[in-house]
PDB file of N, CA and C in Angstrom:
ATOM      1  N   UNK A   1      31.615  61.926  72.572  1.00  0.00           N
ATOM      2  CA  UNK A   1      31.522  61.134  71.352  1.00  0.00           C
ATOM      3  C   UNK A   1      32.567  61.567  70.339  1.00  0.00           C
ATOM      4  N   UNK A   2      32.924  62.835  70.556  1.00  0.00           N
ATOM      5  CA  UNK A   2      34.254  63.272  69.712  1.00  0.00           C
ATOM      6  C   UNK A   2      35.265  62.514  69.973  1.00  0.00           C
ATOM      7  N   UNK A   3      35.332  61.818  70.965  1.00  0.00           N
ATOM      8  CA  UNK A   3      36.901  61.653  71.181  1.00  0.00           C
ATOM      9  C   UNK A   3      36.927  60.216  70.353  1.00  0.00           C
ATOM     10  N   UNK A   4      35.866  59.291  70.275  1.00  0.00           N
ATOM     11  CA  UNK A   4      35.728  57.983  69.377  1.00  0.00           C
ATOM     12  C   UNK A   4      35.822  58.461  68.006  1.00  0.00           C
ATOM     13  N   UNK A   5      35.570  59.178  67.675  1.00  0.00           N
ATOM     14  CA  UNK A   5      35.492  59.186  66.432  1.00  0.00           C
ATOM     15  C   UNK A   5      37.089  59.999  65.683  1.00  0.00           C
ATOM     16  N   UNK A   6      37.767  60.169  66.865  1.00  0.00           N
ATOM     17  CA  UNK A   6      38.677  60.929  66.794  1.00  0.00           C
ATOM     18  C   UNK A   6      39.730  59.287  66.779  1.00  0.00           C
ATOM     19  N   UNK A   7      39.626  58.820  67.528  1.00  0.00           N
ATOM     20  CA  UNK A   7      40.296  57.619  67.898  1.00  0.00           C
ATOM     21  C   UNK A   7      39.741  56.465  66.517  1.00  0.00           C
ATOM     22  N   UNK A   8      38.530  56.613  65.615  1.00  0.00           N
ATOM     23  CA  UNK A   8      38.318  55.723  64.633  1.00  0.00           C
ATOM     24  C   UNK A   8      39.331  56.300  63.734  1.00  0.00           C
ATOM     25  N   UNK A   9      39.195  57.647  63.240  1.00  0.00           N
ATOM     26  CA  UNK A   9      39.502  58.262  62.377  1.00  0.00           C
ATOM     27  C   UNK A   9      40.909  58.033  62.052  1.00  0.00           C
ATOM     28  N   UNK A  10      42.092  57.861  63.335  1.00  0.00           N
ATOM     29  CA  UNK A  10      43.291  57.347  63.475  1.00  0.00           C
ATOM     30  C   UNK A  10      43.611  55.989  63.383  1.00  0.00           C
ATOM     31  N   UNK A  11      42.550  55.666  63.426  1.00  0.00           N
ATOM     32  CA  UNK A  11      42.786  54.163  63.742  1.00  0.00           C
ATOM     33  C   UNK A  11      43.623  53.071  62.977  1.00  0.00           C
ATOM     34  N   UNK A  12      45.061  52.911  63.163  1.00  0.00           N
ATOM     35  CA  UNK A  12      45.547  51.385  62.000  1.00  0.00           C
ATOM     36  C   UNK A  12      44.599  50.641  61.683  1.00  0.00           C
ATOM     37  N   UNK A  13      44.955  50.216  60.406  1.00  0.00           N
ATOM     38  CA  UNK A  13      44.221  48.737  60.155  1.00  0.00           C
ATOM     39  C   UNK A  13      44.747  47.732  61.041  1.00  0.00           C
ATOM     40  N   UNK A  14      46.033  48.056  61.299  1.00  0.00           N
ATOM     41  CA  UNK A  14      46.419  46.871  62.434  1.00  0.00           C
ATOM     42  C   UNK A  14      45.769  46.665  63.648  1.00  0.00           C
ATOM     43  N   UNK A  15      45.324  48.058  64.406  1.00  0.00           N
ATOM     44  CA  UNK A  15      44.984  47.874  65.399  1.00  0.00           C
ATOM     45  C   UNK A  15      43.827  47.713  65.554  1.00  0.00           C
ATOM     46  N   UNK A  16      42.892  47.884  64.472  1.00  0.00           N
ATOM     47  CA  UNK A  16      41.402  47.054  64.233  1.00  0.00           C
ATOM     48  C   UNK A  16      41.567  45.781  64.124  1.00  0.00           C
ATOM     49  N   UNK A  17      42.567  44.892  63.208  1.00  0.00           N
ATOM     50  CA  UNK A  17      42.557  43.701  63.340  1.00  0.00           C
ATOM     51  C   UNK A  17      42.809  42.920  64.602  1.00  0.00           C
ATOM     52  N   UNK A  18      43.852  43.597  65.549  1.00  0.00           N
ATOM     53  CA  UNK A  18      43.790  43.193  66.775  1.00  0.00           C
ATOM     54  C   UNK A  18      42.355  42.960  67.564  1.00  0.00           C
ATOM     55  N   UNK A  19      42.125  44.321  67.325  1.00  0.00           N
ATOM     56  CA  UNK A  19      40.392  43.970  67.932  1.00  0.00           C
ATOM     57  C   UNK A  19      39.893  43.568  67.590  1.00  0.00           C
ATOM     58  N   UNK A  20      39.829  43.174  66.688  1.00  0.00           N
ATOM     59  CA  UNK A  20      38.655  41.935  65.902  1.00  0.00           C
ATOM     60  C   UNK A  20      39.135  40.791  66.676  1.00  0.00           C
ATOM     61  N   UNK A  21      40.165  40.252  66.804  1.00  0.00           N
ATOM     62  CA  UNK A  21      41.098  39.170  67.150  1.00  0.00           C
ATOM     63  C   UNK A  21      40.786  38.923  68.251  1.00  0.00           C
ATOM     64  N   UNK A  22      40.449  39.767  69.319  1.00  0.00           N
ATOM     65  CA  UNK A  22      40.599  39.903  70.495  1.00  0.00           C
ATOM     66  C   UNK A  22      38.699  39.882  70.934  1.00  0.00           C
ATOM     67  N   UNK A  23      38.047  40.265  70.252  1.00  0.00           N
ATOM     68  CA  UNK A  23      36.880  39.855  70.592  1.00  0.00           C
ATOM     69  C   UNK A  23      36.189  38.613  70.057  1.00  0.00           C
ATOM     70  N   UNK A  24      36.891  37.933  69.056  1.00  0.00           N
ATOM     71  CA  UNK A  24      36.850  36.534  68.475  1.00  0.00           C
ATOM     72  C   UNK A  24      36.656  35.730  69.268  1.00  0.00           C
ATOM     73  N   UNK A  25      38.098  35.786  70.223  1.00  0.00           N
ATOM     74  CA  UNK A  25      38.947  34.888  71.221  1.00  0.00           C
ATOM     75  C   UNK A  25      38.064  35.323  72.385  1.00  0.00           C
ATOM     76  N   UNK A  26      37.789  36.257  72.759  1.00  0.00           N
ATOM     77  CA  UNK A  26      37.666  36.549  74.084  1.00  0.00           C
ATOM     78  C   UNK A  26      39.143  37.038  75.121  1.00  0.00           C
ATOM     79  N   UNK A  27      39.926  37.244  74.344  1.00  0.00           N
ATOM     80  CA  UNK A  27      41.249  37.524  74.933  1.00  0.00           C
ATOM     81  C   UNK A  27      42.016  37.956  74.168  1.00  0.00           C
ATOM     82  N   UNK A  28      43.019  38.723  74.729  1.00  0.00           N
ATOM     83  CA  UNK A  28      44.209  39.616  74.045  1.00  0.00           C
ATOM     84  C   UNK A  28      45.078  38.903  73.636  1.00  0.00           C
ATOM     85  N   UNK A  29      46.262  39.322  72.773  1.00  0.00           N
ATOM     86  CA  UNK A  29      46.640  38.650  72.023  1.00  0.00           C
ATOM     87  C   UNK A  29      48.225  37.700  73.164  1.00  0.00           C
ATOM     88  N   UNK A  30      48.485  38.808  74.668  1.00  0.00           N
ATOM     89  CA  UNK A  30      49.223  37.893  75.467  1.00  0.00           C
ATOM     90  C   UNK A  30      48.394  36.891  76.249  1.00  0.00           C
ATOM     91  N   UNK A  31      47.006  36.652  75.535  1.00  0.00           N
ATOM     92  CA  UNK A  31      46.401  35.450  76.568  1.00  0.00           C
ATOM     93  C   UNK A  31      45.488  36.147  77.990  1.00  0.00           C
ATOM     94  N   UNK A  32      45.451  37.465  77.979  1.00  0.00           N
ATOM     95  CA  UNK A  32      44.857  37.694  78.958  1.00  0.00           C
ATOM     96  C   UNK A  32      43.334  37.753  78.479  1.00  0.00           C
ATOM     97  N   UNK A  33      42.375  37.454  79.527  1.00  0.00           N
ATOM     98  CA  UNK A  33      41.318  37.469  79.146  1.00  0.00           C
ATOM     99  C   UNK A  33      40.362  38.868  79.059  1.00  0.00           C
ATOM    100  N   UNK A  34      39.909  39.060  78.265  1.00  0.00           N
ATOM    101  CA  UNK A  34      38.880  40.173  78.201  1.00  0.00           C
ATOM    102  C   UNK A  34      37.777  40.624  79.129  1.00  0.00           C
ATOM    103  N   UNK A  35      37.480  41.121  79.643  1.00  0.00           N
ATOM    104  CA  UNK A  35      36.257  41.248  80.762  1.00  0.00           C
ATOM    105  C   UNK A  35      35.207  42.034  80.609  1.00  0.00           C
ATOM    106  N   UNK A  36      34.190  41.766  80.881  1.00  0.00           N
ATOM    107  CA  UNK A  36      33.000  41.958  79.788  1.00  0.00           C
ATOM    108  C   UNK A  36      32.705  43.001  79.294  1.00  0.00           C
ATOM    109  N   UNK A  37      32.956  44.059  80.133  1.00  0.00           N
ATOM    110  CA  UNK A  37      32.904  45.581  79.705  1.00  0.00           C
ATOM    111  C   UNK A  37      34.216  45.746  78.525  1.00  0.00           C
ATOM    112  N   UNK A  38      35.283  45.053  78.831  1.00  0.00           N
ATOM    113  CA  UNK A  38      35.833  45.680  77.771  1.00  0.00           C
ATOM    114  C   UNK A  38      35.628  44.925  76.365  1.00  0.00           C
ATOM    115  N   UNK A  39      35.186  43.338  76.394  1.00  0.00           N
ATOM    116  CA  UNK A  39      34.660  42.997  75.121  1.00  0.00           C
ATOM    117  C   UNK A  39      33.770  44.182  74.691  1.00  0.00           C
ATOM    118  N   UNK A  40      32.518  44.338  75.467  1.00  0.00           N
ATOM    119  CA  UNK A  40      31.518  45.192  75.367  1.00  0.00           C
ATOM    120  C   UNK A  40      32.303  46.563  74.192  1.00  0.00           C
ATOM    121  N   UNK A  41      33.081  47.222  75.307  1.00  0.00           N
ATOM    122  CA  UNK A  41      33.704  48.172  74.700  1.00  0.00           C
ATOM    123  C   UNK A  41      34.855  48.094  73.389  1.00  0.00           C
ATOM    124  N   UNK A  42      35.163  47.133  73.149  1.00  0.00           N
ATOM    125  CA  UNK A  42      35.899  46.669  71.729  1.00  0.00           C
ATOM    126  C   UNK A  42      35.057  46.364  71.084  1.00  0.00           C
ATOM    127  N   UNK A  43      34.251  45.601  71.072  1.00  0.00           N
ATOM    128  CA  UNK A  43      33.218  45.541  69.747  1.00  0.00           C
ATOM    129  C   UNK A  43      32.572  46.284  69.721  1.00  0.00           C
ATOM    130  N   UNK A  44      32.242  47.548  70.409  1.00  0.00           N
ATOM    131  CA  UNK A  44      31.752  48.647  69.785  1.00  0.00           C
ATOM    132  C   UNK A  44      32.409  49.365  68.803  1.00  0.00           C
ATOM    133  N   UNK A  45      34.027  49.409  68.974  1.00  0.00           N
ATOM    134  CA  UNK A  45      34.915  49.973  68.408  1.00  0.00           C
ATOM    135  C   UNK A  45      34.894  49.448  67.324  1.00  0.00           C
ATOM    136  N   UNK A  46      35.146  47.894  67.256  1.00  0.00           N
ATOM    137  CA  UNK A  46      35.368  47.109  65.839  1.00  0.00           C
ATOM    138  C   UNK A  46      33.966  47.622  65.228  1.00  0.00           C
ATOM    139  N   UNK A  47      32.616  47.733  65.430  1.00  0.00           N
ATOM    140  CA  UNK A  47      31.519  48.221  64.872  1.00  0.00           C
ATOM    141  C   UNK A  47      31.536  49.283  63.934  1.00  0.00           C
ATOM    142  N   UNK A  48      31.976  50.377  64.454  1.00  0.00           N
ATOM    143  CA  UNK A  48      32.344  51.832  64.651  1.00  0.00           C
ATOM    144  C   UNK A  48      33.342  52.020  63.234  1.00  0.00           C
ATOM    145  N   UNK A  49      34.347  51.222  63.303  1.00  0.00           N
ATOM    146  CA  UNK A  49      35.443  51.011  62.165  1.00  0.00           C
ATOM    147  C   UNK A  49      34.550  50.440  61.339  1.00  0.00           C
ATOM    148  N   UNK A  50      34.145  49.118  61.572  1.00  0.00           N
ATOM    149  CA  UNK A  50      33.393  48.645  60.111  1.00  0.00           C
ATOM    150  C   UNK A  50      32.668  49.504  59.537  1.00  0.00           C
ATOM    151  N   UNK A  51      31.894  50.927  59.903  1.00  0.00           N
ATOM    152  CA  UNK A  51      30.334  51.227  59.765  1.00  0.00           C
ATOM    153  C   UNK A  51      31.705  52.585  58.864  1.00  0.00           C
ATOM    154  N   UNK A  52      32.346  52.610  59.508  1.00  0.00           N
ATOM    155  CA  UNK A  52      33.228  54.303  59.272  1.00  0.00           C
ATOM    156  C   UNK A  52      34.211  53.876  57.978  1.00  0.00           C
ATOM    157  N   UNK A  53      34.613  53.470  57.887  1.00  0.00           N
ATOM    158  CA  UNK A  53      36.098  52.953  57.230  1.00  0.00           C
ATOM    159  C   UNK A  53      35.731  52.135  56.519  1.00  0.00           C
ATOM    160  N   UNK A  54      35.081  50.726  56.148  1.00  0.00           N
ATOM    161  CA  UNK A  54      35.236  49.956  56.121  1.00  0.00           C
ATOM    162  C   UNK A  54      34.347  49.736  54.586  1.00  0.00           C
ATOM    163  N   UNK A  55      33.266  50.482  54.620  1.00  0.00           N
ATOM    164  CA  UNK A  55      32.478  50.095  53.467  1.00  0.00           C
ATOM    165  C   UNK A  55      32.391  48.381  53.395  1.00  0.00           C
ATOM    166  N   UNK A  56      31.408  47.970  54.355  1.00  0.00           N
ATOM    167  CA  UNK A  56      31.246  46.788  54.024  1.00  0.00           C
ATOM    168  C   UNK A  56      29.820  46.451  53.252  1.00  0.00           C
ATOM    169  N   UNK A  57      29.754  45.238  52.523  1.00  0.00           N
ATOM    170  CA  UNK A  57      28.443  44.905  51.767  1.00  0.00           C
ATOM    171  C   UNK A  57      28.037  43.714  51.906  1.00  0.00           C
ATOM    172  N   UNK A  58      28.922  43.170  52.606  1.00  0.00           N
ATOM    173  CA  UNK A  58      28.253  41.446  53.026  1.00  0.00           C
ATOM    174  C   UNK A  58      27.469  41.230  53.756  1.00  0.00           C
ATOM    175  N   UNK A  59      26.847  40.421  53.966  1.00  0.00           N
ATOM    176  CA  UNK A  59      25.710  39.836  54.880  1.00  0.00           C
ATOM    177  C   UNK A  59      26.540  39.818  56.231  1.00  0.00           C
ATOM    178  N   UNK A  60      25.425  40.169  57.385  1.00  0.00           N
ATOM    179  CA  UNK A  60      25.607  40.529  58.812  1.00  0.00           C
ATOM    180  C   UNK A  60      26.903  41.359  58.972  1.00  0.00           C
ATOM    181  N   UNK A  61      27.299  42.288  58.327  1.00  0.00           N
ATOM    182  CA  UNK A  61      28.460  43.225  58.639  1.00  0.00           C
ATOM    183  C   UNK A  61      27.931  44.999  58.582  1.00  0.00           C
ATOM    184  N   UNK A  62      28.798  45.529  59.075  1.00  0.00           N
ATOM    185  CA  UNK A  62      27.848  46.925  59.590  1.00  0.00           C
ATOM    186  C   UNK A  62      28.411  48.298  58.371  1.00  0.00           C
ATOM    187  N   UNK A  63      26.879  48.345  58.098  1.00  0.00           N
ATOM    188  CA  UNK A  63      27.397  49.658  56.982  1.00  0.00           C
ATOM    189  C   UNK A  63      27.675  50.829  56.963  1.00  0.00           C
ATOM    190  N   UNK A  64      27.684  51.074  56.085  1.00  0.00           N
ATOM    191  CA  UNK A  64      28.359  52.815  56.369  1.00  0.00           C
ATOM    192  C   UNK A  64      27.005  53.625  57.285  1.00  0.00           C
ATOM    193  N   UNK A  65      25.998  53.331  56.916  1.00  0.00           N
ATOM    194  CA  UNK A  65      24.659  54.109  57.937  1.00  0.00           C
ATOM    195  C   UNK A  65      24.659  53.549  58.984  1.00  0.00           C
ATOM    196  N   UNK A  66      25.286  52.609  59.801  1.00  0.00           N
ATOM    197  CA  UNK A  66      25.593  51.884  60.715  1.00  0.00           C
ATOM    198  C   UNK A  66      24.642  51.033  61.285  1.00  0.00           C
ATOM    199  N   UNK A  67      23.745  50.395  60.272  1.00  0.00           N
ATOM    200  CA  UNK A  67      22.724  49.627  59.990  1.00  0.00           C
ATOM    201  C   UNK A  67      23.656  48.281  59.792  1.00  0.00           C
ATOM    202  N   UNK A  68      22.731  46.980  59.990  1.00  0.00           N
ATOM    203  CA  UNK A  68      23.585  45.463  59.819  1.00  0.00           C
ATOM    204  C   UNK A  68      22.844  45.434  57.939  1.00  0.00           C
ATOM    205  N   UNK A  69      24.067  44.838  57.502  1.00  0.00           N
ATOM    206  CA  UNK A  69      23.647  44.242  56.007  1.00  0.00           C
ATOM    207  C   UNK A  69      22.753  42.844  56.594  1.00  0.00           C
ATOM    208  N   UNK A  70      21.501  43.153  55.909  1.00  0.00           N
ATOM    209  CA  UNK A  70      21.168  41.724  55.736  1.00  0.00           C
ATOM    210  C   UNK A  70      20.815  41.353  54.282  1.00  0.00           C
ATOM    211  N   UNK A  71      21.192  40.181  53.582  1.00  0.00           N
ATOM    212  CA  UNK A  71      21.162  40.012  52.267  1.00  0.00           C
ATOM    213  C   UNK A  71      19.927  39.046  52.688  1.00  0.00           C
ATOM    214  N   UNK A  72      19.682  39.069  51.279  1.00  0.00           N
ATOM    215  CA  UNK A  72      18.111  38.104  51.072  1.00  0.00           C
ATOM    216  C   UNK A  72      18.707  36.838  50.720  1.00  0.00           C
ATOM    217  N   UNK A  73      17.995  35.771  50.789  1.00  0.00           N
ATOM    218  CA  UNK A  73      18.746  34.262  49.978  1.00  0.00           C
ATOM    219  C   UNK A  73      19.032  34.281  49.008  1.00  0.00           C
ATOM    220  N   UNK A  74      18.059  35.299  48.133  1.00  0.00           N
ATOM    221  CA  UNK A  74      19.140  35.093  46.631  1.00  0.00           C
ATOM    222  C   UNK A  74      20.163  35.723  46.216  1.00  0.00           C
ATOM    223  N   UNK A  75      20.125  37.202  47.334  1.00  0.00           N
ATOM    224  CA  UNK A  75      21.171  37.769  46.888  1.00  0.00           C
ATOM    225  C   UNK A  75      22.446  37.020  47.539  1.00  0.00           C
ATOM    226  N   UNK A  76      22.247  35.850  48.611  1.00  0.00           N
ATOM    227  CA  UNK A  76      23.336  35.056  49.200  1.00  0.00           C
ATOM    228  C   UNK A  76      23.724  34.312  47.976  1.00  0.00           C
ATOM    229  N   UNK A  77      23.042  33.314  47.173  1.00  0.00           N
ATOM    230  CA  UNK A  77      22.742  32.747  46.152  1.00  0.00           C
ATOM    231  C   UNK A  77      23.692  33.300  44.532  1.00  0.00           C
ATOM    232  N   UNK A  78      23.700  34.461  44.503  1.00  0.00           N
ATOM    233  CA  UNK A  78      24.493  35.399  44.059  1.00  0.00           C
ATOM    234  C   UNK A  78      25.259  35.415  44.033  1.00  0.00           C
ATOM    235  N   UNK A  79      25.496  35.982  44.999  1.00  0.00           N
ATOM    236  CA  UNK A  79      27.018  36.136  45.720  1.00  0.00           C
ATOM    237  C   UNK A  79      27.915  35.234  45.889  1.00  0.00           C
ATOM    238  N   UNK A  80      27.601  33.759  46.212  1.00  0.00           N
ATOM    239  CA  UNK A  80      28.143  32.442  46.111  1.00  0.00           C
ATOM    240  C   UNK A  80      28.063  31.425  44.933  1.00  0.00           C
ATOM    241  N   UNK A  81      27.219  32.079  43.959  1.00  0.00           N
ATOM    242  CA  UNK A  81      27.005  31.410  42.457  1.00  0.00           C
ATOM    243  C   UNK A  81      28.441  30.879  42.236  1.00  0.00           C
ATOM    244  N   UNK A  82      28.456  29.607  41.898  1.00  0.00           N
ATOM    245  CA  UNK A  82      30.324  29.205  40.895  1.00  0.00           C
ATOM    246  C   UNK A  82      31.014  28.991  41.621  1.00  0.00           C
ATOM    247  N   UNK A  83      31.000  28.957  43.255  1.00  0.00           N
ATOM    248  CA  UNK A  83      32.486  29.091  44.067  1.00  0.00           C
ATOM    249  C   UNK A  83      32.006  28.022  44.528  1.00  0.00           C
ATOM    250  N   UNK A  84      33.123  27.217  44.750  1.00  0.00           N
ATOM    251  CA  UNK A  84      32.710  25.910  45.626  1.00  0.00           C
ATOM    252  C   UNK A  84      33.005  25.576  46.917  1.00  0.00           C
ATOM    253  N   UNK A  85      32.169  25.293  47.264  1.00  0.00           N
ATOM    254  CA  UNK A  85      32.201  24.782  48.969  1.00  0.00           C
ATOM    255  C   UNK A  85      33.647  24.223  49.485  1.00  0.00           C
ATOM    256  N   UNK A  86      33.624  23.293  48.355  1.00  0.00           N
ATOM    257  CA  UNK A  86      35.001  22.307  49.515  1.00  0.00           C
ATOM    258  C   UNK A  86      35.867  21.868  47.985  1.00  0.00           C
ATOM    259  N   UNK A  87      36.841  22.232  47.886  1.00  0.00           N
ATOM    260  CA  UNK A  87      37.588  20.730  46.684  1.00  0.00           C
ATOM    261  C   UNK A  87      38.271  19.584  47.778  1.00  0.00           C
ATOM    262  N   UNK A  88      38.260  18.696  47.093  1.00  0.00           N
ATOM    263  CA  UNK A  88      38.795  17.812  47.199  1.00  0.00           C
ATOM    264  C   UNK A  88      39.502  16.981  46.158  1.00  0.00           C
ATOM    265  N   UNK A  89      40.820  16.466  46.943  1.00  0.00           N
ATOM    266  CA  UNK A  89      41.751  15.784  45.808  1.00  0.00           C
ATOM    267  C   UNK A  89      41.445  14.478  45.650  1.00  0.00           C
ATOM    268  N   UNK A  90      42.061  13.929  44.795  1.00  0.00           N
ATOM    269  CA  UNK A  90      41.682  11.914  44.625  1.00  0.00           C
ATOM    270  C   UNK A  90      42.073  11.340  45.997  1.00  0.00           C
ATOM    271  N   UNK A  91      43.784  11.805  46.573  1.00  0.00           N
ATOM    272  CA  UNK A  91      43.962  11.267  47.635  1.00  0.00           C
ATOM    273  C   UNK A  91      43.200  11.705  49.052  1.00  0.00           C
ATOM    274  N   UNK A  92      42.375  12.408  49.074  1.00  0.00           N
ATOM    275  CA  UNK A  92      40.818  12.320  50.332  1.00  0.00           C
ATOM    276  C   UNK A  92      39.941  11.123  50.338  1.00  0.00           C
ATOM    277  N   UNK A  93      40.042  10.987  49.240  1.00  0.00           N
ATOM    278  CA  UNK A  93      38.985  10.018  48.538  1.00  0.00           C
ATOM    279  C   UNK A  93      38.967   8.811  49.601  1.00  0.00           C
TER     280      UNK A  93
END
C-alpha cells in the first residue's frame, strides 16, 4: 500500500486528468480500450487522488476521509441558488 500512496503523492495533475479521461471514455487517450481490471484499477487511483489531494466538497465526489460527499437537497439548492440552467439568446428563439 506504500507504493500507491507513493505514486499519489507524485502524482501530476496532468496525469490524474488523463485518468479521469480515460475512465470516462473507457479508453486511453490513443483509442485503445481499457480492460476491466485496469478501469477497475484507474478509478481506484482517480479515487485515491480525489480523497488525497483534491479536497473535494461537492456532491458524489470523494473526501479527504475517503468517504463519498453526499449533499442534502437543500444544500444542492444552495449551492445552485442564482446560477442558471441554460441562457439563451433571441436568435434560439
Amino acid at each position: 500500500m506504500n507504493d500507491i500512496n507513493k505514486v499519489i503523492d507524485e502524482m501530476p495533475e496532468e496525469v490524474y486528468q488523463r485518468l479521469v479521461t480515460a475512465t470516462e471514455l473507457g479508453k486511453w487517450e490513443d483509442g485503445t480500450v481499457l480492460s476491466e481490471a485496469q478501469r477497475e484499477s484507474t478509478l481506484q487511483v482517480v479515487m485515491l487522488y480525489q480523497a488525497r489531494k483534491l479536497k473535494q466538497t461537492d456532491h458524489f465526489t470523494i473526501a479527504a476521509d475517503g468517504k463519498i460527499n453526499e449533499l442534502s437537497k437543500s444544500e444542492l439548492k444552495k449551492q445552485f441558488k442564482g446560477q442558471p440552467i441554460a441562457e439563451f439568446k433571441e436568435s434560439d428563439i
